[in-house]
Protein backbone atom coordinates (compact mmCIF):
# COMPACT_ATOMS: atom_id res chain seq x y z
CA UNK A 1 64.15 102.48 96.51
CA UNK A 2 67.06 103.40 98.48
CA UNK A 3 69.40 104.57 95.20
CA UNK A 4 66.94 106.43 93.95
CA UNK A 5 66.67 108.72 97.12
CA UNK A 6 70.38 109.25 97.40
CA UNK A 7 70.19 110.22 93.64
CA UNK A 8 67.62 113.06 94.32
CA UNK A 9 69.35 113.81 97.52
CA UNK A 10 73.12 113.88 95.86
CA UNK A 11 71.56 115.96 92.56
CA UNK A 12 69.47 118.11 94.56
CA UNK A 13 72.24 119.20 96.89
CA UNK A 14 74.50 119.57 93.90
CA UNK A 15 72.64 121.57 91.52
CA UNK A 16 71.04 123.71 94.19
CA UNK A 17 73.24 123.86 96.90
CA UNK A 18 71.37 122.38 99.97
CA UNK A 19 72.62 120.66 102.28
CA UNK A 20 71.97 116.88 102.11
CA UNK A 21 70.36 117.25 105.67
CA UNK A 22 67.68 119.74 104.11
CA UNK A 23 67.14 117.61 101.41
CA UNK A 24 66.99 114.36 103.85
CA UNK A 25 64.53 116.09 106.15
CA UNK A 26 62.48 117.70 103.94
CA UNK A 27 61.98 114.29 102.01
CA UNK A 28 60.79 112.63 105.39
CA UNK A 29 58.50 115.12 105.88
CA UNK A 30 57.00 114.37 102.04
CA UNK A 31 56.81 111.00 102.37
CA UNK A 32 54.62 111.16 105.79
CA UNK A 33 52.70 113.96 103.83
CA UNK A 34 51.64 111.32 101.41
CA UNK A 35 51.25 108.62 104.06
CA UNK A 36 49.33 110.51 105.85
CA UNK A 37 47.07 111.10 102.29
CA UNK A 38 47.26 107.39 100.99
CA UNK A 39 46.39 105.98 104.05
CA UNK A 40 44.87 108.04 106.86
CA UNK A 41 43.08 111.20 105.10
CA UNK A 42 38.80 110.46 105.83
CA UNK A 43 39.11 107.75 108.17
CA UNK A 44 38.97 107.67 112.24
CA UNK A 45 42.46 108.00 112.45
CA UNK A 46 42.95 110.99 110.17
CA UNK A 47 44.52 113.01 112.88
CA UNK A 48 47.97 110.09 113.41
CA UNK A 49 50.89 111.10 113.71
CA UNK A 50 53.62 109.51 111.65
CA UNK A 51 57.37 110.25 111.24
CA UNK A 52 59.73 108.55 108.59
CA UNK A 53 63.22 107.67 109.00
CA UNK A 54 65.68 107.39 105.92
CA UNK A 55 68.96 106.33 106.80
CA UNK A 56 71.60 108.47 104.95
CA UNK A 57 73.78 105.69 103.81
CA UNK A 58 71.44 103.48 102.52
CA UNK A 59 68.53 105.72 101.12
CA UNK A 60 66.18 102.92 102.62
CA UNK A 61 63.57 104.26 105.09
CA UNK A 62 61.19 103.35 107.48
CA UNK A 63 57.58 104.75 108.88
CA UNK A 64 56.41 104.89 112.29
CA UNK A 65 53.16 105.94 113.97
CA UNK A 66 53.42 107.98 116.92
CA UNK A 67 51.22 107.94 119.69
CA UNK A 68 51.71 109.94 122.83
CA UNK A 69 51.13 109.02 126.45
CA UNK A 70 48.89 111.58 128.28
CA UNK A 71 46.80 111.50 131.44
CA UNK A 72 43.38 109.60 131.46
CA UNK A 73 41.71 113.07 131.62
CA UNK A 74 43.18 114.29 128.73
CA UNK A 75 43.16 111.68 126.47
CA UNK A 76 40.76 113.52 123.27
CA UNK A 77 42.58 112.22 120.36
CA UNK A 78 42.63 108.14 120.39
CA UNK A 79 44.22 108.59 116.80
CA UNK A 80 47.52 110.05 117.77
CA UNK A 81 47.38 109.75 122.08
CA UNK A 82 47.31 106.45 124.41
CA UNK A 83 45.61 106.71 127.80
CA UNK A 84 48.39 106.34 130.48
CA UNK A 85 46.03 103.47 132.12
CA UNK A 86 45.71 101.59 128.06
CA UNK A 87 49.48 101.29 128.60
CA UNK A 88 52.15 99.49 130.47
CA UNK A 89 53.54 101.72 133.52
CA UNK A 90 56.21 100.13 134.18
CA UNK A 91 57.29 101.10 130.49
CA UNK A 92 55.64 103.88 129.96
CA UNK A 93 54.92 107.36 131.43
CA UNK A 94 52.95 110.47 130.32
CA UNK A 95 54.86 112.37 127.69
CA UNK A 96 56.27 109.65 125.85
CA UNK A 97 55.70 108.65 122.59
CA UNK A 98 55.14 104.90 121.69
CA UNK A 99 55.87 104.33 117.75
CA UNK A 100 54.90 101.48 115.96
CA UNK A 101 56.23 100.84 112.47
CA UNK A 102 53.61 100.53 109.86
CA UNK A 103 53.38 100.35 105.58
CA UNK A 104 55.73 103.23 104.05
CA UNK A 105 54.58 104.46 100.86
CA UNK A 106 56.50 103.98 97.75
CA UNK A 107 59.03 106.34 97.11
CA UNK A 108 57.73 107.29 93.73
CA UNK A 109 54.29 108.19 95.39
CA UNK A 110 55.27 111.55 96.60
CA UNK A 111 54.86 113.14 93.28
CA UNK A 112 51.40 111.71 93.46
């Protein structure tokens, strides 16, 4: 999985002339596109909120959902925000983001 991203990356950059970065980030922000799609799109939690990590030596990468800390009175979106008093306060305050890592799709599955 991992060569085959730094083979789109390296050709990418190469025939177009982007910069690897571009290429890395705008790859992340496919594969939570299709996470998002494969496993999330028309069920309660529909509205997460992912973020995907590739490392740029390896090519491997790694998918976390995001949930962020607000105040009891604001919490609206259980999907994508924790309740300050659901979480531990000695950890935790309002603004943060907790991430938990979860499935990644297959690379391939982008295209899809």
């Amino acid at each position: 999985m991992g060569r085959e991203i730094l083979t789109v990356v390296e050709t990418v950059s190469n025939e177009k002339g982007v910069s690897r970065e571009a290429i890395f980030e705008a790859l992340e922000q496919a594969l939570v596109a299709a996470t998002k799609k494969r496993f999330y799109e028309g069920t309660h939690a529909e509205e997460a909120q992912l973020r995907v990590e590739i490392d740029r030596k390896t090519g491997d990468y790694r998918t976390f959902r995001q949930w962020t800390v607000v105040a009891d009175e604001d919490h609206e979106m259980p999907a994508c925000q924790d309740a300050i008093s659901d979480v531990d306060p000695a950890k935790w305050s309002i603004g943060d983001v907790r991430e938990l890592e979860v499935e990644s799709i297959e690379f391939g599955r982008i295209a899809a």
